[in-house]
Every structure is written in C-alpha cells, then in structure tokens.
PDB file of N, CA and C in Angstrom:
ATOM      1  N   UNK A   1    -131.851  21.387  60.950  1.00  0.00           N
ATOM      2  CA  UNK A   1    -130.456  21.113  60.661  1.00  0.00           C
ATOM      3  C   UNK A   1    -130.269  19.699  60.105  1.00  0.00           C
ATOM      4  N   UNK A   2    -131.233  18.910  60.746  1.00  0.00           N
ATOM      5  CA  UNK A   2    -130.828  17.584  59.863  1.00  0.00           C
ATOM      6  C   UNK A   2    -131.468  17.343  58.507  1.00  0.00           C
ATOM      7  N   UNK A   3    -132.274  17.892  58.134  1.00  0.00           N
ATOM      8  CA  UNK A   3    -132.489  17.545  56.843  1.00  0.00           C
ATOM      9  C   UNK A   3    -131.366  18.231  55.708  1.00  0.00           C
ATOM     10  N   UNK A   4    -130.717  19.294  56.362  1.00  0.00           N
ATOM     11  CA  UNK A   4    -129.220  19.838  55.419  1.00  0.00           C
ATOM     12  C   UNK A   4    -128.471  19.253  55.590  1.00  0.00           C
ATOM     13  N   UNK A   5    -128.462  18.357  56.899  1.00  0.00           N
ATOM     14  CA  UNK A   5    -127.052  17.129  56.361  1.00  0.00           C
ATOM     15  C   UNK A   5    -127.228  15.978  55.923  1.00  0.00           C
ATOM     16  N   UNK A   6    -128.290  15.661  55.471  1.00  0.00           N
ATOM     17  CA  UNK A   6    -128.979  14.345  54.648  1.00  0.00           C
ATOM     18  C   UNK A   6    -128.449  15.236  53.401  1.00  0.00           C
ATOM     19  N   UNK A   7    -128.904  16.028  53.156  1.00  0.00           N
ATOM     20  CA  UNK A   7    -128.800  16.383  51.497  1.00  0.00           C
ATOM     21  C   UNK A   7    -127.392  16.926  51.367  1.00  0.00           C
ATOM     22  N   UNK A   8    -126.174  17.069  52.216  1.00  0.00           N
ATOM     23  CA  UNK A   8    -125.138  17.576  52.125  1.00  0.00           C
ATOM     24  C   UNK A   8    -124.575  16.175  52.218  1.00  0.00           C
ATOM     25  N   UNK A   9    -124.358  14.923  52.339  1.00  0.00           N
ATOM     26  CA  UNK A   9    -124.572  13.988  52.318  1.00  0.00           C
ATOM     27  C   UNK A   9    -124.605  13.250  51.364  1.00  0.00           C
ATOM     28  N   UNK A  10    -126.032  13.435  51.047  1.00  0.00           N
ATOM     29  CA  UNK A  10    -126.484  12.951  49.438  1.00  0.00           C
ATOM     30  C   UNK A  10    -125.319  13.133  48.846  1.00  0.00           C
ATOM     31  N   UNK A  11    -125.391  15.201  48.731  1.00  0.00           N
ATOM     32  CA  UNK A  11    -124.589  15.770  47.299  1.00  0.00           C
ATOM     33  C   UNK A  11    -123.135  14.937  47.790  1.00  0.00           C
ATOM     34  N   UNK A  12    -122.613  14.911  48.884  1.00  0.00           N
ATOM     35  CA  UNK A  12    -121.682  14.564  48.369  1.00  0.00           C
ATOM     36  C   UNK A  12    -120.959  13.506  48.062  1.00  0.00           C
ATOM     37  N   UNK A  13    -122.226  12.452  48.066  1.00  0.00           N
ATOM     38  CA  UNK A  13    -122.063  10.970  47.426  1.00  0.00           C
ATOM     39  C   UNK A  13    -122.157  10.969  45.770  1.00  0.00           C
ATOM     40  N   UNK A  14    -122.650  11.773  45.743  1.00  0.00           N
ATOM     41  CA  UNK A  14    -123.253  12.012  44.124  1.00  0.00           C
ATOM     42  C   UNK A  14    -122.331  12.695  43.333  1.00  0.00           C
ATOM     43  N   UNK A  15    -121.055  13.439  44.221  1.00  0.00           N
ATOM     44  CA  UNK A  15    -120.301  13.933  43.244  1.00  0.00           C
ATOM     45  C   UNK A  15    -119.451  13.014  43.586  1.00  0.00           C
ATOM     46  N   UNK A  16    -118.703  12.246  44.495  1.00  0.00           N
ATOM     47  CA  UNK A  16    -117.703  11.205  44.511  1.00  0.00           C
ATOM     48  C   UNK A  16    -117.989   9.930  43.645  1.00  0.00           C
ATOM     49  N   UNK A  17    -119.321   9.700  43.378  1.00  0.00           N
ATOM     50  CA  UNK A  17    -119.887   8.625  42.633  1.00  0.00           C
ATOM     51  C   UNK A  17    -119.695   9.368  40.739  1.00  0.00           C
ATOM     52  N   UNK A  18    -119.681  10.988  40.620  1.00  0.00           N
ATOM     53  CA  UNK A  18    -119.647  11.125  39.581  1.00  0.00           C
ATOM     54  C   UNK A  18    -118.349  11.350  38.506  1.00  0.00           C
ATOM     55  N   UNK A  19    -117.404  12.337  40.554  1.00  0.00           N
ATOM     56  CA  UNK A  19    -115.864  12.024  39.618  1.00  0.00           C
ATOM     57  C   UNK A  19    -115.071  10.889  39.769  1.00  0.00           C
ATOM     58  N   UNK A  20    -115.926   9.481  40.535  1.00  0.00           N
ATOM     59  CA  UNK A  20    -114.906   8.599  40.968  1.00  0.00           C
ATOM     60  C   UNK A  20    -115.219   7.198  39.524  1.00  0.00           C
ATOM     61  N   UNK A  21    -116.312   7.450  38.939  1.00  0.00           N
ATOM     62  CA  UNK A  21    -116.690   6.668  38.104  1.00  0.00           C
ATOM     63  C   UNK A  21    -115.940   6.285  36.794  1.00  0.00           C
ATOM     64  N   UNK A  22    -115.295   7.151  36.377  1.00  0.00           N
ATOM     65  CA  UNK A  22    -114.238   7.504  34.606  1.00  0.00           C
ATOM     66  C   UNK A  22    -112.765   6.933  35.550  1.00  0.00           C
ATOM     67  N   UNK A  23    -112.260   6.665  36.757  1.00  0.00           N
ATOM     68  CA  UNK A  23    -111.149   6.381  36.899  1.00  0.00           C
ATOM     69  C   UNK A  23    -111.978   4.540  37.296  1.00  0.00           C
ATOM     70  N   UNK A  24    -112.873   4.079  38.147  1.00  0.00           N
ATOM     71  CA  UNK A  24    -113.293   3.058  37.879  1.00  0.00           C
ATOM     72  C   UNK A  24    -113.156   1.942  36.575  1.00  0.00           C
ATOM     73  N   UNK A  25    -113.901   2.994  35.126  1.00  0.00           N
ATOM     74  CA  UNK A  25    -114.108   1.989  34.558  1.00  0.00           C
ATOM     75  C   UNK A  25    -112.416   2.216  33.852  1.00  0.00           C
ATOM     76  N   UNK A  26    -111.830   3.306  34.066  1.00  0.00           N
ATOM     77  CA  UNK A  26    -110.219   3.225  33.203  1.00  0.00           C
ATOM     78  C   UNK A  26    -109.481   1.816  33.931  1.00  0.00           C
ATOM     79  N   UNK A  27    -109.577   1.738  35.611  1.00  0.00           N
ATOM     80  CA  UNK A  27    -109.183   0.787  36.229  1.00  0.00           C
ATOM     81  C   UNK A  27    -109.731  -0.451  35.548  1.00  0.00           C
ATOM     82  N   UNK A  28    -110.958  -0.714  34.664  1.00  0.00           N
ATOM     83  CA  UNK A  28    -111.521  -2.094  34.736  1.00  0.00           C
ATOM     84  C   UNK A  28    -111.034  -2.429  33.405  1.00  0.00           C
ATOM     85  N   UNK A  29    -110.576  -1.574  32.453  1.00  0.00           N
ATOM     86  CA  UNK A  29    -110.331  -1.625  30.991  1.00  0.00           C
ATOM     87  C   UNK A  29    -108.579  -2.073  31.162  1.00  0.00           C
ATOM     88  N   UNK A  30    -107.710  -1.421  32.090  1.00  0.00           N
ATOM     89  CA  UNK A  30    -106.794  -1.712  32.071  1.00  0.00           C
ATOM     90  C   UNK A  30    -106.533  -2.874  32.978  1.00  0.00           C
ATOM     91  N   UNK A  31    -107.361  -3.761  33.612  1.00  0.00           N
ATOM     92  CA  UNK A  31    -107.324  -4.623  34.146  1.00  0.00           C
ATOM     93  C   UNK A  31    -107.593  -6.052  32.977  1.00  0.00           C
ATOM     94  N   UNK A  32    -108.828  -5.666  32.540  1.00  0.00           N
ATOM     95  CA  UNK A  32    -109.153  -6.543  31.421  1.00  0.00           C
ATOM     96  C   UNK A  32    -107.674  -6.577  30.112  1.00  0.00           C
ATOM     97  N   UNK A  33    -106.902  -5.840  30.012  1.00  0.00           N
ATOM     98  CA  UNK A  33    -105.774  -5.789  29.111  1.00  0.00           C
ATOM     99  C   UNK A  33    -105.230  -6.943  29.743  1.00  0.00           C
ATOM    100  N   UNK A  34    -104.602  -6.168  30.808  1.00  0.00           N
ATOM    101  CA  UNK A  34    -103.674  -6.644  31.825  1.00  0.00           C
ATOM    102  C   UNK A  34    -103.773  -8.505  31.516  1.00  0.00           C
ATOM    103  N   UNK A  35    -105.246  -8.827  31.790  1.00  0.00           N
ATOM    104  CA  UNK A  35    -105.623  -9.929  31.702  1.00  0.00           C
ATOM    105  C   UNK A  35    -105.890 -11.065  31.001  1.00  0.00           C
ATOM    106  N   UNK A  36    -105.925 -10.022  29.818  1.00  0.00           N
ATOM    107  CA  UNK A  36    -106.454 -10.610  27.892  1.00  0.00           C
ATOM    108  C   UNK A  36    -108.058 -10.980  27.870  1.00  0.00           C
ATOM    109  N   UNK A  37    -109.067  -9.876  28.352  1.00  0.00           N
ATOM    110  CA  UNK A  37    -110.244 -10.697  28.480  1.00  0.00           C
ATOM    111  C   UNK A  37    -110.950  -9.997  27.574  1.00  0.00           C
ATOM    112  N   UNK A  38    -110.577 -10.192  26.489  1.00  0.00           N
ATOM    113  CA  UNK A  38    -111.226  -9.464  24.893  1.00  0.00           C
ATOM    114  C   UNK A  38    -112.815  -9.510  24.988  1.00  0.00           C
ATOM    115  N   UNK A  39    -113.320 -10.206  25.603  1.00  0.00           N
ATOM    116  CA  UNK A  39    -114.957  -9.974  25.903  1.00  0.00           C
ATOM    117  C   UNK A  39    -115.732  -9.191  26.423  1.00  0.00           C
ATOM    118  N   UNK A  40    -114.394  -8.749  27.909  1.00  0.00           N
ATOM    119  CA  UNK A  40    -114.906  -7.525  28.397  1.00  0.00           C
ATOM    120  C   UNK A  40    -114.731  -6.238  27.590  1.00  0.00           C
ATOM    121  N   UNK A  41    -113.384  -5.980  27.139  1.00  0.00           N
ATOM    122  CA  UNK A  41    -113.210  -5.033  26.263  1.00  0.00           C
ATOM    123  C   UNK A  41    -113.733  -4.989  24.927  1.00  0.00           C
ATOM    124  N   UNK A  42    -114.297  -5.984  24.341  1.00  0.00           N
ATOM    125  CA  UNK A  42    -115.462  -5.601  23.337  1.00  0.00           C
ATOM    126  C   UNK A  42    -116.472  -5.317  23.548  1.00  0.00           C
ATOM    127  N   UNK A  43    -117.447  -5.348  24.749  1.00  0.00           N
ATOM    128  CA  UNK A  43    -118.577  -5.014  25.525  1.00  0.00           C
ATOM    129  C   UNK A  43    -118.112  -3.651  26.291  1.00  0.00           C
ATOM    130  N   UNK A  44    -116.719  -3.619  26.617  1.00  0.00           N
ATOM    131  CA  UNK A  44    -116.711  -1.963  27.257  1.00  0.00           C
ATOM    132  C   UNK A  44    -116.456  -0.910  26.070  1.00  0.00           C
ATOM    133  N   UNK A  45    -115.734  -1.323  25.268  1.00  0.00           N
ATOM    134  CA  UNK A  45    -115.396  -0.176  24.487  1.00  0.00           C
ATOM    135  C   UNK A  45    -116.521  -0.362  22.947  1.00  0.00           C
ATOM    136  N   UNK A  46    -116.687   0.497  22.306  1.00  0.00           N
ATOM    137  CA  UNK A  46    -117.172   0.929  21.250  1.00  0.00           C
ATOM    138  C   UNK A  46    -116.400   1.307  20.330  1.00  0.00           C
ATOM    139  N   UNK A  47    -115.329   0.267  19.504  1.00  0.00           N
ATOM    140  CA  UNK A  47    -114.436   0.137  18.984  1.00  0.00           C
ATOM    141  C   UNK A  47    -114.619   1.269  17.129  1.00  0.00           C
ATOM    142  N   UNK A  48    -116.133   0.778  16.820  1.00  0.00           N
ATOM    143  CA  UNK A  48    -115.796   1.456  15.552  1.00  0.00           C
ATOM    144  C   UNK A  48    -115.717   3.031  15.888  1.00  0.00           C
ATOM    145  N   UNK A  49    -116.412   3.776  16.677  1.00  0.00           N
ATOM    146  CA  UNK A  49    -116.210   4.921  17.129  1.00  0.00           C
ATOM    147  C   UNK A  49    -115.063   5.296  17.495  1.00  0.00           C
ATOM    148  N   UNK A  50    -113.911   4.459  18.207  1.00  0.00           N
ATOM    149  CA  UNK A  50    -112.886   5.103  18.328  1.00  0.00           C
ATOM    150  C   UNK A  50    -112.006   4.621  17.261  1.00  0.00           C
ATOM    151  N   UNK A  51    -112.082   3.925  16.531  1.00  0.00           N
ATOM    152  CA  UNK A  51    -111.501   4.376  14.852  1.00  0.00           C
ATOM    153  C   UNK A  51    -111.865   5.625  13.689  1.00  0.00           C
ATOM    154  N   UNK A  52    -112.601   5.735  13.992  1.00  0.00           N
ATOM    155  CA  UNK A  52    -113.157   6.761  13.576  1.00  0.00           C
ATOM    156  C   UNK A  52    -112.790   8.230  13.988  1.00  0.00           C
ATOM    157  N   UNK A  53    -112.390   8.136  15.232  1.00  0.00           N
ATOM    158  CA  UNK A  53    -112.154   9.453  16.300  1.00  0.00           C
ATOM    159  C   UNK A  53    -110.348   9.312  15.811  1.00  0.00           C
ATOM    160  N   UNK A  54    -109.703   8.376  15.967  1.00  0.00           N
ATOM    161  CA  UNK A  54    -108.425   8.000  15.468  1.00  0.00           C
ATOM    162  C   UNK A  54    -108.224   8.459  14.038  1.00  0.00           C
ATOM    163  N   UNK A  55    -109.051   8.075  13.046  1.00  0.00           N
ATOM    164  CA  UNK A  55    -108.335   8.216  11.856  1.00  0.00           C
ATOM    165  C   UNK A  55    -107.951   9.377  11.288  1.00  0.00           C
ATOM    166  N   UNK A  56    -108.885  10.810  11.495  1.00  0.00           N
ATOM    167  CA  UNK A  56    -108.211  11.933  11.695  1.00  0.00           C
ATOM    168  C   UNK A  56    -106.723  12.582  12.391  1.00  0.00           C
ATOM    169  N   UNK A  57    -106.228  12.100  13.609  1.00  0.00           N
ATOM    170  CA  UNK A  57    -105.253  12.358  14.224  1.00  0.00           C
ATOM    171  C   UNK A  57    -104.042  11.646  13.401  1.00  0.00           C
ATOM    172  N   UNK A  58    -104.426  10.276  13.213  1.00  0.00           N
ATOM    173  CA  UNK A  58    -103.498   9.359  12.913  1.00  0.00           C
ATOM    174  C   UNK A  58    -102.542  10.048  11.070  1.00  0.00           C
ATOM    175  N   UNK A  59    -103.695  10.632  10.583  1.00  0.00           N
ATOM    176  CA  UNK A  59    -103.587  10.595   9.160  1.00  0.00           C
ATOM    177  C   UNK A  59    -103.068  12.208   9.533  1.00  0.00           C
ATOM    178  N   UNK A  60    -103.352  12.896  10.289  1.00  0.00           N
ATOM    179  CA  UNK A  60    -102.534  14.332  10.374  1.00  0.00           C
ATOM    180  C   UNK A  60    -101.113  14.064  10.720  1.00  0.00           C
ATOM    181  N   UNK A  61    -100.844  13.213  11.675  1.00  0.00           N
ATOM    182  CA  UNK A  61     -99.582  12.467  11.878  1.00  0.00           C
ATOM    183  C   UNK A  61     -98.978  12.335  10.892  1.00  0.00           C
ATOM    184  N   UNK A  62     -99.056  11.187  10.030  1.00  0.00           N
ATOM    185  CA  UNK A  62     -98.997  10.875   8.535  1.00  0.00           C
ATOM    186  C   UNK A  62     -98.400  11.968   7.562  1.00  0.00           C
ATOM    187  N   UNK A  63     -99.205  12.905   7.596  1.00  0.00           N
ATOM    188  CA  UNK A  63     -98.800  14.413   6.865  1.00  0.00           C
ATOM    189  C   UNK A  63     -97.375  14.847   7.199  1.00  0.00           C
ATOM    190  N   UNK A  64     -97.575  14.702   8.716  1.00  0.00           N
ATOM    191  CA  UNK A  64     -96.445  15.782   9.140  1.00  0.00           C
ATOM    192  C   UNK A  64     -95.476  15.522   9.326  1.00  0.00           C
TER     193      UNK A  64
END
C-alpha cells in the first residue's frame, strides 16, 4: 500500500505542477507590466512570433 501512495502522490504533484504552471508564468508577465520591467518581458515573451500569430487576426479585423 505504500508504494501506491508515493506514486499517487507523485502523480499528483505532477499534475498541480503541470496545470498550475501557465497561470504562474501569466501571474509573472502581468506583474512585470504592472511594474515596467521590459527585460523580463523581453526574455519571457517571444515577441516576433507573436506578431506574426497577430498579423493574420489583426488584418481580418481590418477587412471586416
């Protein structure tokens, strides 16, 4: 019995660590705004990619 609650355990550090992680770093991006710390947010985000992901939406906008 105890080695199923080590690994019941584990798993369920591993899924709180996996869905708790995307609200983490949203918390650290909107903190760094909050703050003006353009260093962090050029090191967190991958800016030309999300221009890129943008310019489609933006330019359907545009159209419509």
């Amino acid at each position: 019995m105890k080695p199923f609650a080590v690994i019941a355990v584990l798993l369920g550090f591993f899924a709180v660590t996996y869905v708790g992680s995307p609200f983490v770093t949203a918390w650290s991006i909107r903190e760094a705004v909050r703050n003006g710390d353009s260093d962090y947010l050029a090191a967190a985000i991958e800016w030309p990619s999300v221009r890129e992901t943008l310019k489609p939406a933006i330019a359907q906008i545009a159209l419509n």
